[in-house]
PDB file of N, CA and C in Angstrom:
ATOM      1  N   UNK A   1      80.782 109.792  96.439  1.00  0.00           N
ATOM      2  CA  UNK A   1      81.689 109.247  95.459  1.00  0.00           C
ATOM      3  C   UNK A   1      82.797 108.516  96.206  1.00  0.00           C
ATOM      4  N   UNK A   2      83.217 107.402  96.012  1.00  0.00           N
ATOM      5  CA  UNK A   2      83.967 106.397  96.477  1.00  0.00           C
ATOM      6  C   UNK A   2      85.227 106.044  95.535  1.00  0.00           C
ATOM      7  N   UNK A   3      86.551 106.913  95.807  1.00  0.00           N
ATOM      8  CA  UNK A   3      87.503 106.311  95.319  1.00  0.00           C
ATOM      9  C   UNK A   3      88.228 106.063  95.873  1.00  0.00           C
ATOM     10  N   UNK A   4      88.989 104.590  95.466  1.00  0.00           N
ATOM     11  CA  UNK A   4      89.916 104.010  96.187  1.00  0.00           C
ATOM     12  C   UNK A   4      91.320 104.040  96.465  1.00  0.00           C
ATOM     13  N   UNK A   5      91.938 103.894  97.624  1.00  0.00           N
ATOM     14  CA  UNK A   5      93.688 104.840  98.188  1.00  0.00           C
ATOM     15  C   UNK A   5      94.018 102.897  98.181  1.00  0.00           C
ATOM     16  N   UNK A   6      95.152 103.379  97.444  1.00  0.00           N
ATOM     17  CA  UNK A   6      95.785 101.865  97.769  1.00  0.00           C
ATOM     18  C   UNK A   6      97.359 102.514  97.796  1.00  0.00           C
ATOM     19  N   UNK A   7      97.721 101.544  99.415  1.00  0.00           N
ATOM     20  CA  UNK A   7      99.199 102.157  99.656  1.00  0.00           C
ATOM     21  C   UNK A   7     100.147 100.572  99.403  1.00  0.00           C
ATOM     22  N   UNK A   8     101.434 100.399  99.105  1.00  0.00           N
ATOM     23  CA  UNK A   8     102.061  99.498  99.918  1.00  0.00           C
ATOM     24  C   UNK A   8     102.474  99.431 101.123  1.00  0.00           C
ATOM     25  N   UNK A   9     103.250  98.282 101.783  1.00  0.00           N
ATOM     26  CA  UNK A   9     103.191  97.842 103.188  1.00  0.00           C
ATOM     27  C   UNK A   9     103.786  98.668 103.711  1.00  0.00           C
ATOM     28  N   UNK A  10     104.556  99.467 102.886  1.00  0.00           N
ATOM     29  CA  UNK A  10     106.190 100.220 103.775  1.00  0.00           C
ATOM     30  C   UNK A  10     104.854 101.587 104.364  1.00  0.00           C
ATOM     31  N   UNK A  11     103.833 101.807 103.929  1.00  0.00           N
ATOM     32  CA  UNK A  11     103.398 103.241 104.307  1.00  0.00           C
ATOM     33  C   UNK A  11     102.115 102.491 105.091  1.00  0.00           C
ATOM     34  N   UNK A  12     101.626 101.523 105.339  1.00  0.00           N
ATOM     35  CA  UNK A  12     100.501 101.016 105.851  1.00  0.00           C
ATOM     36  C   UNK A  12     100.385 101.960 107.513  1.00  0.00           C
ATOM     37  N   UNK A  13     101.588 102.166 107.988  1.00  0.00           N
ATOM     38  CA  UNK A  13     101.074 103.143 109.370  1.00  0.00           C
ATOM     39  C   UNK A  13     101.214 104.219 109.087  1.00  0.00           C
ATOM     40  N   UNK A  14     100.913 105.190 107.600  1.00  0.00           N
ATOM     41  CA  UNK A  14      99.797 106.405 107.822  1.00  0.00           C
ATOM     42  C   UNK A  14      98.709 105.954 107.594  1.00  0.00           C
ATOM     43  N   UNK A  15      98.067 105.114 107.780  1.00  0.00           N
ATOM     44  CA  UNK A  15      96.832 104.922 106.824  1.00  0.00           C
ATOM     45  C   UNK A  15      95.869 103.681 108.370  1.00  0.00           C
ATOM     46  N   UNK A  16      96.916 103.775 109.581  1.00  0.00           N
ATOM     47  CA  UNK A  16      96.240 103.070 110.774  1.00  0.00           C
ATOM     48  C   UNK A  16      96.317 101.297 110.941  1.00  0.00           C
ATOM     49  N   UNK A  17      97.411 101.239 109.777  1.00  0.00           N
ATOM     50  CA  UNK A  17      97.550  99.906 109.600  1.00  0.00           C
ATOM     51  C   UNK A  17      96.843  99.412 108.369  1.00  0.00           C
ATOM     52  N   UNK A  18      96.100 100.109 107.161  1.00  0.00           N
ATOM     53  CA  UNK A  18      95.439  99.271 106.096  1.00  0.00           C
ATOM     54  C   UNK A  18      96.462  99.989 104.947  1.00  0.00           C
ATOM     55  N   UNK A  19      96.386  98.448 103.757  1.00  0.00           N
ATOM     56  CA  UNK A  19      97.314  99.009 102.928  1.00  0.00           C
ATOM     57  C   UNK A  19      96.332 100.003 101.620  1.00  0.00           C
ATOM     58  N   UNK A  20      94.616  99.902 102.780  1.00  0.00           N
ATOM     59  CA  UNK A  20      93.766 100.178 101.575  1.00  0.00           C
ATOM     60  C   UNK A  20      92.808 100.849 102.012  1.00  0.00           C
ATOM     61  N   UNK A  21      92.409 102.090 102.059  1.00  0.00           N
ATOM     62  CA  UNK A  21      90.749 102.692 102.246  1.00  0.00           C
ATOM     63  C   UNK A  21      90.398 103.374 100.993  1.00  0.00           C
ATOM     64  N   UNK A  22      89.362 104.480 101.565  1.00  0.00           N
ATOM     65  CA  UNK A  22      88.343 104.920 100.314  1.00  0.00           C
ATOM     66  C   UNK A  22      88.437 106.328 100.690  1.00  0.00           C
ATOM     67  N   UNK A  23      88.506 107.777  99.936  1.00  0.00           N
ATOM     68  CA  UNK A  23      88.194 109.091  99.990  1.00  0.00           C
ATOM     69  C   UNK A  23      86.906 109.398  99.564  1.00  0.00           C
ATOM     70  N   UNK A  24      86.714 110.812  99.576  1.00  0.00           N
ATOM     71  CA  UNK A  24      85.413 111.393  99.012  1.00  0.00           C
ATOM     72  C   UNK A  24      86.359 112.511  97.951  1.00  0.00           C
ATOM     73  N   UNK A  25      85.999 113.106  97.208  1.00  0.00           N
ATOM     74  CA  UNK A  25      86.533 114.287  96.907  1.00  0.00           C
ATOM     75  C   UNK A  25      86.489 114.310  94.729  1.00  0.00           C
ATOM     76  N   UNK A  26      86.333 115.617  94.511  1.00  0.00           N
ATOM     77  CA  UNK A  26      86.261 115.654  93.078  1.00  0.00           C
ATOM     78  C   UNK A  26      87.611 115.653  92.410  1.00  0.00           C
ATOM     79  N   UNK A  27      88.563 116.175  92.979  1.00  0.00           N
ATOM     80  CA  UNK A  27      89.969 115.903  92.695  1.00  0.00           C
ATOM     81  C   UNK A  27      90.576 115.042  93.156  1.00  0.00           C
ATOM     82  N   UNK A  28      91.938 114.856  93.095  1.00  0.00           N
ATOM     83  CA  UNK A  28      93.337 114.517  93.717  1.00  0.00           C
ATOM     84  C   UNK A  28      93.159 115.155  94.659  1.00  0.00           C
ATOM     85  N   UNK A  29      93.305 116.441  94.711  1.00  0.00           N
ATOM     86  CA  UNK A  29      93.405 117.435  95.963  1.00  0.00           C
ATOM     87  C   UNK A  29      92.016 117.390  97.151  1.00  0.00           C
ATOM     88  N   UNK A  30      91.203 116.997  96.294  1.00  0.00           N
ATOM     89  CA  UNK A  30      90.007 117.026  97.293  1.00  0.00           C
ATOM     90  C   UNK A  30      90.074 115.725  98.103  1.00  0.00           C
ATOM     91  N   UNK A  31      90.642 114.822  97.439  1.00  0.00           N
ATOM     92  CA  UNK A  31      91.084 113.201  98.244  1.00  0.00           C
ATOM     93  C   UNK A  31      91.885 113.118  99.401  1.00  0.00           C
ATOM     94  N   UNK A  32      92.896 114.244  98.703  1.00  0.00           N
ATOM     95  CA  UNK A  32      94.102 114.085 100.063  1.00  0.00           C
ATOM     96  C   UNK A  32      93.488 115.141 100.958  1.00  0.00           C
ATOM     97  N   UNK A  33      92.611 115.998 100.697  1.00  0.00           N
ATOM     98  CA  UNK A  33      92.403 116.786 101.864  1.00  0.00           C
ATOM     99  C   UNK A  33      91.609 115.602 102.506  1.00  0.00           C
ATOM    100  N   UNK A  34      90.444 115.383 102.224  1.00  0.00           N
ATOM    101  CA  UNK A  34      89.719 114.223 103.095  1.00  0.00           C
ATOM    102  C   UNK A  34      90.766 113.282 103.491  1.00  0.00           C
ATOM    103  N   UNK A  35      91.693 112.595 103.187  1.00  0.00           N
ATOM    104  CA  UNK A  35      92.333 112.013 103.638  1.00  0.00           C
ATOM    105  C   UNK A  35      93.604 112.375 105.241  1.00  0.00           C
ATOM    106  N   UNK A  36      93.610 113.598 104.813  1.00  0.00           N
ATOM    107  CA  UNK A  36      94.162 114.461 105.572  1.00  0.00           C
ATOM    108  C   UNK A  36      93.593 114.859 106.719  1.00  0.00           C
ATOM    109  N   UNK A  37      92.182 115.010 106.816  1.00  0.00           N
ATOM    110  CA  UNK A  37      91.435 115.306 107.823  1.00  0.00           C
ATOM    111  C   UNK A  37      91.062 113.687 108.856  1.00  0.00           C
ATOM    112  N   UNK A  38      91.104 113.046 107.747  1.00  0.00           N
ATOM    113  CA  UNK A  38      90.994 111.754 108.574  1.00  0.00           C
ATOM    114  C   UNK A  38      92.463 110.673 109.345  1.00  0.00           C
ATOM    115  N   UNK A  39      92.965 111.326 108.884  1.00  0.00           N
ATOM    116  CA  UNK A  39      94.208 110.721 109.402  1.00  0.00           C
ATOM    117  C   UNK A  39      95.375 111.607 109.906  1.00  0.00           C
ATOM    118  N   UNK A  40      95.398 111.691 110.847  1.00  0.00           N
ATOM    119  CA  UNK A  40      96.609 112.686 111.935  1.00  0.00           C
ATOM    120  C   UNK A  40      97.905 112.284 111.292  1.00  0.00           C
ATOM    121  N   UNK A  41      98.688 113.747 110.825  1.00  0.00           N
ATOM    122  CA  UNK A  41      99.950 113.661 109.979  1.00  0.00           C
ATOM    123  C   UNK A  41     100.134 113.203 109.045  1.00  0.00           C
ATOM    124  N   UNK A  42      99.212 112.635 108.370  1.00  0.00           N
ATOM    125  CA  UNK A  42      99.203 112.672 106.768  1.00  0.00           C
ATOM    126  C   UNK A  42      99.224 113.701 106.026  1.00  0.00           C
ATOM    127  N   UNK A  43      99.116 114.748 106.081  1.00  0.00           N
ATOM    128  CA  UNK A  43      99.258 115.862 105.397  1.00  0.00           C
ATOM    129  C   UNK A  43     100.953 116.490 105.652  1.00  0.00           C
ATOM    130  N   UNK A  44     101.247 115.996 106.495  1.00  0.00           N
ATOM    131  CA  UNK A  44     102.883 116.797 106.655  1.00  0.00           C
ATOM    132  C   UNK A  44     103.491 115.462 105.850  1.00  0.00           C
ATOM    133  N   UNK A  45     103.616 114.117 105.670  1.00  0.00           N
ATOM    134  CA  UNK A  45     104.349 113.079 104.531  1.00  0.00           C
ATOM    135  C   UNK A  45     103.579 113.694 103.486  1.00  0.00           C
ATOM    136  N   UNK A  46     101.992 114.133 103.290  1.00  0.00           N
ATOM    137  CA  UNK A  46     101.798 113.718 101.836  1.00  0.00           C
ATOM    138  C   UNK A  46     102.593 115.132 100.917  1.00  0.00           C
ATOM    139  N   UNK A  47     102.017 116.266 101.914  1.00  0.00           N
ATOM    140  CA  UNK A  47     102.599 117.800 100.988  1.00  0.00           C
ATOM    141  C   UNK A  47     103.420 118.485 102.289  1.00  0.00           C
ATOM    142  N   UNK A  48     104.282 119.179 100.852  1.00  0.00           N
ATOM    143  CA  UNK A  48     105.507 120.110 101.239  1.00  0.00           C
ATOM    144  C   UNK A  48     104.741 121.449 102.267  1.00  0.00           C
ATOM    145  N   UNK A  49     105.640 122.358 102.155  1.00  0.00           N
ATOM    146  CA  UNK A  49     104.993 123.608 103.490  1.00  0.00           C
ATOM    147  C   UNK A  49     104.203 124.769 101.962  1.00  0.00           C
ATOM    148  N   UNK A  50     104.526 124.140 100.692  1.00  0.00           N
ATOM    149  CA  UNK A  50     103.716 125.386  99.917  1.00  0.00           C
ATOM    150  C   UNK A  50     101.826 124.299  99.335  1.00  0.00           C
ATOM    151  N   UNK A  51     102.116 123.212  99.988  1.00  0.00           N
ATOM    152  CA  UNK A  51     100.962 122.457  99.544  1.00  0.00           C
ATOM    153  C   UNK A  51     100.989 121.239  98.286  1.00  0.00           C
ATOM    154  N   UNK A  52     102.047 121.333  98.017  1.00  0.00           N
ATOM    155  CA  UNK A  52     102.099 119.969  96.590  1.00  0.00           C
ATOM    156  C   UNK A  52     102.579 118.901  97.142  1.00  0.00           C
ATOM    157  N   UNK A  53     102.410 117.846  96.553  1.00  0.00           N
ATOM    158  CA  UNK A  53     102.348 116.593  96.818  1.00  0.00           C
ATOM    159  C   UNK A  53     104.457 116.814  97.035  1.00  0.00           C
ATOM    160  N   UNK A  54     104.391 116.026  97.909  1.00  0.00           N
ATOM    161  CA  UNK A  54     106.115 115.689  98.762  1.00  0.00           C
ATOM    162  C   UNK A  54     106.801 115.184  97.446  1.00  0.00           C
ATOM    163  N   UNK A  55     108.098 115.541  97.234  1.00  0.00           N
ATOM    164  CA  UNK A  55     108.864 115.630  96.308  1.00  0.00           C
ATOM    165  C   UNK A  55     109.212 113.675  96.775  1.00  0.00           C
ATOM    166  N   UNK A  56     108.912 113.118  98.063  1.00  0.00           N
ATOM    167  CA  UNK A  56     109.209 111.952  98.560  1.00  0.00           C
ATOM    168  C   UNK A  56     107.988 110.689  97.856  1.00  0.00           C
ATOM    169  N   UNK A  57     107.055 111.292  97.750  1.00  0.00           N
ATOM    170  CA  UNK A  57     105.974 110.171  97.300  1.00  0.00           C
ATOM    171  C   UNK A  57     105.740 110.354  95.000  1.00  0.00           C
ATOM    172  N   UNK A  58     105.152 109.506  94.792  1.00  0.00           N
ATOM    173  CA  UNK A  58     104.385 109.722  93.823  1.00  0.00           C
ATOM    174  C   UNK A  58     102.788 109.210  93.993  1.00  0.00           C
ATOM    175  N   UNK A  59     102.057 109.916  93.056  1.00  0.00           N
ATOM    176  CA  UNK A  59     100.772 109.594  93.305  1.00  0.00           C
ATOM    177  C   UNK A  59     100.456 109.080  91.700  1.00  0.00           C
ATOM    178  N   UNK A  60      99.308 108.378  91.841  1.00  0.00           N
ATOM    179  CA  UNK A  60      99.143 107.695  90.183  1.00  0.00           C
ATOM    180  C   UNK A  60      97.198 107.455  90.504  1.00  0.00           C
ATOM    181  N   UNK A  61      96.969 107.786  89.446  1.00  0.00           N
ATOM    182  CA  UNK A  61      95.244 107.725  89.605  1.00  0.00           C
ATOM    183  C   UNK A  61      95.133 106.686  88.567  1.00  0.00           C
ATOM    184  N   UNK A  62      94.624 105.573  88.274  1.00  0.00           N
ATOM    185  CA  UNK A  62      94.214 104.661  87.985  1.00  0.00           C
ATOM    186  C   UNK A  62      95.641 104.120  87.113  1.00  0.00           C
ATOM    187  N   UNK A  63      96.653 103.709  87.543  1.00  0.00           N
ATOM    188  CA  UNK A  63      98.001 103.465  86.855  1.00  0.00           C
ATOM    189  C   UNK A  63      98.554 105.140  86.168  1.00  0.00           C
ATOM    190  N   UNK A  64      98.288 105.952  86.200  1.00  0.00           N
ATOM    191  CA  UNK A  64      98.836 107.364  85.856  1.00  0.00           C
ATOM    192  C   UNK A  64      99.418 108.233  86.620  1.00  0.00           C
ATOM    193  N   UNK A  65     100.785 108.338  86.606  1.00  0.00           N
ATOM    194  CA  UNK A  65     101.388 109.575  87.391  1.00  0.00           C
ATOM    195  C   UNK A  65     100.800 110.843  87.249  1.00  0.00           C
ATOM    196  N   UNK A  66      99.915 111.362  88.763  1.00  0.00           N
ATOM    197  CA  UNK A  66      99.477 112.571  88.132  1.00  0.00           C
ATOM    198  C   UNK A  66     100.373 113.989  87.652  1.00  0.00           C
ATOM    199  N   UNK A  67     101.554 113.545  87.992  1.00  0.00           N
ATOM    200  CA  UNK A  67     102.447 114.448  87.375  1.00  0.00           C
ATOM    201  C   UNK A  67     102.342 115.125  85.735  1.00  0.00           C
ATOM    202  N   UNK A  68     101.932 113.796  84.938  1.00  0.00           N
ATOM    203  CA  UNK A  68     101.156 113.755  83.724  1.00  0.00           C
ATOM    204  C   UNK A  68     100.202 114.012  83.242  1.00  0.00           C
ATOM    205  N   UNK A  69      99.591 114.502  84.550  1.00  0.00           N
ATOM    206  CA  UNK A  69      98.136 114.768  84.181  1.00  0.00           C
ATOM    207  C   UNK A  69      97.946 116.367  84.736  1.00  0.00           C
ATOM    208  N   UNK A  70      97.078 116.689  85.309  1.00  0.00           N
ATOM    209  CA  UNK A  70      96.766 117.776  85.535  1.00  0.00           C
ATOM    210  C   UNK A  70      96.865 118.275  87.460  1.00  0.00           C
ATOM    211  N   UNK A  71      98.025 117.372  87.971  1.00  0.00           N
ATOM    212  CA  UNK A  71      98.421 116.995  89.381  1.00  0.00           C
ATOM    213  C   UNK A  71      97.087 117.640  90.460  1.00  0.00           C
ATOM    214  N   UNK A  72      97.559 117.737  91.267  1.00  0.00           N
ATOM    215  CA  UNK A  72      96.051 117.588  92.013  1.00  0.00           C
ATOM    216  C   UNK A  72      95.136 118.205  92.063  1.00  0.00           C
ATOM    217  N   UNK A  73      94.923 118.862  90.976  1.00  0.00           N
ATOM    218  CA  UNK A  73      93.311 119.583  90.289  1.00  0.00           C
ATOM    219  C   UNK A  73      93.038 118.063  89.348  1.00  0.00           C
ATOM    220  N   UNK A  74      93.438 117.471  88.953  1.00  0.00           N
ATOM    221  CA  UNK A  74      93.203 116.090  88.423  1.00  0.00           C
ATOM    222  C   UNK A  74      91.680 115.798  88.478  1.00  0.00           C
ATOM    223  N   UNK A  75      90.902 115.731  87.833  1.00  0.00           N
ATOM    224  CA  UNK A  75      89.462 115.454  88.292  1.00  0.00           C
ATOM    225  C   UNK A  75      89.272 113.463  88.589  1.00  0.00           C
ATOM    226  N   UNK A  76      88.688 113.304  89.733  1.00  0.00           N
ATOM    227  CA  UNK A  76      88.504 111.939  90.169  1.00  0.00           C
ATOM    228  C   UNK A  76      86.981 111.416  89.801  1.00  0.00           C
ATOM    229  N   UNK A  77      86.846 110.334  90.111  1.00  0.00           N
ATOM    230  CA  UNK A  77      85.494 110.215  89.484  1.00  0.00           C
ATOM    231  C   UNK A  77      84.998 108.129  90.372  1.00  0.00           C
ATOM    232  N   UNK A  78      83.358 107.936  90.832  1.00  0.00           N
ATOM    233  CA  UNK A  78      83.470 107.090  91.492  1.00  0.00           C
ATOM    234  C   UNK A  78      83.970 105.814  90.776  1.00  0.00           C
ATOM    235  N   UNK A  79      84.464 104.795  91.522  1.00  0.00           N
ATOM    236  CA  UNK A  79      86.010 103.962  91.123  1.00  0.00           C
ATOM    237  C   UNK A  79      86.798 103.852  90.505  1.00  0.00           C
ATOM    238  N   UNK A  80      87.596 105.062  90.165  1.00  0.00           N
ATOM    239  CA  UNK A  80      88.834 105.286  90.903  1.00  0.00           C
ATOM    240  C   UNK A  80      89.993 104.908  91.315  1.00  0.00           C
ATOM    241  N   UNK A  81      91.008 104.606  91.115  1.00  0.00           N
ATOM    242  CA  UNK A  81      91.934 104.002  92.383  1.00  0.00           C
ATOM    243  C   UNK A  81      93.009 105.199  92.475  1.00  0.00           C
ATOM    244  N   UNK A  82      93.147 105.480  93.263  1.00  0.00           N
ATOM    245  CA  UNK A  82      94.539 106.488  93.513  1.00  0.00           C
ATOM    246  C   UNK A  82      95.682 105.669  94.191  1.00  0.00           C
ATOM    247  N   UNK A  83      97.257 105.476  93.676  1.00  0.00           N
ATOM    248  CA  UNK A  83      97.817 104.972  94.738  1.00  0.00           C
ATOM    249  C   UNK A  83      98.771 105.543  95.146  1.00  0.00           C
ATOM    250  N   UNK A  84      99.614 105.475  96.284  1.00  0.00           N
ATOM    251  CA  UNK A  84     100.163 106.381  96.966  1.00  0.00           C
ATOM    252  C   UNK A  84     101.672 105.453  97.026  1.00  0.00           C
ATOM    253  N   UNK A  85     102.772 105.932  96.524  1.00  0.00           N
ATOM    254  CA  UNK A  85     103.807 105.011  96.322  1.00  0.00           C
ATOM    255  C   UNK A  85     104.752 105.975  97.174  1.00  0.00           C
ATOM    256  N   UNK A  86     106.238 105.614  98.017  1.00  0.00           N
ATOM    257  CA  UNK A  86     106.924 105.919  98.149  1.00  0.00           C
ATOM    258  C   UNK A  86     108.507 106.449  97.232  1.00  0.00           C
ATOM    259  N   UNK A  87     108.890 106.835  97.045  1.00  0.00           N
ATOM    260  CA  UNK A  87     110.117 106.880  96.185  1.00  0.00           C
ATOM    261  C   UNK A  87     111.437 106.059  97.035  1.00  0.00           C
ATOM    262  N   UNK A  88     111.880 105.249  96.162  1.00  0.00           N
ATOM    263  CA  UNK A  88     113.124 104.601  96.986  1.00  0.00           C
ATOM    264  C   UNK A  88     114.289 105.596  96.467  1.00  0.00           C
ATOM    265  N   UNK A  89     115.347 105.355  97.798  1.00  0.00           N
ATOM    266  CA  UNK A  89     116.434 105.851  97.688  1.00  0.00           C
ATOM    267  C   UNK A  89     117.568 104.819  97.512  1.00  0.00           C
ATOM    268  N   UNK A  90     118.574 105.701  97.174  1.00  0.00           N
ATOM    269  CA  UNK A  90     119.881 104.878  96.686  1.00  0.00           C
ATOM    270  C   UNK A  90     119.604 104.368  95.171  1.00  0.00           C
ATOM    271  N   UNK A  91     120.815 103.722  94.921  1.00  0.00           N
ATOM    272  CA  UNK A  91     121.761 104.203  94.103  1.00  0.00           C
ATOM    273  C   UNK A  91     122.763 102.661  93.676  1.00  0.00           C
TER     274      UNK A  91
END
């Protein structure tokens, strides 16, 4: 199953320089673990020390905050897009 990680430019070096690859996984959670395994220190930006997604990013599965949904038990399905946004600061 092939779903697609689309980051913007500001995060393109966790991801090895692309603003775009592909996971395997039946969840949210099963994405970022594969994602996690494939990419060194992505798992310390993406989740906190109890495992949920970083109070710093949002995640959205096909335009949807999974916050809204059922967060990363979320069921994924092939294409997909998950994207991985930063939160800006200031004010």
């Amino acid at each position: 199953m092939d779903i697609m990680i689309r980051v913007p430019p500001s995060l393109k070096q966790w991801f090895d320089g692309s603003d775009e690859t592909s996971c395997h996984g039946e969840t949210i959670g099963g994405c970022i673990g594969n994602l996690t395994d494939r990419f060194p220190g992505l798992k310390d930006r993406l989740l906190d020390e109890e495992g949920n997604v970083s109070e710093a990013i949002i995640i959205f599965l096909n335009g949807d905050n999974i916050n809204t949904m059922e967060g990363q038990t979320t069921q994924v399905k092939d294409g997909d897009e998950i994207s991985i946004i930063p939160l800006a600061a200031g004010g």
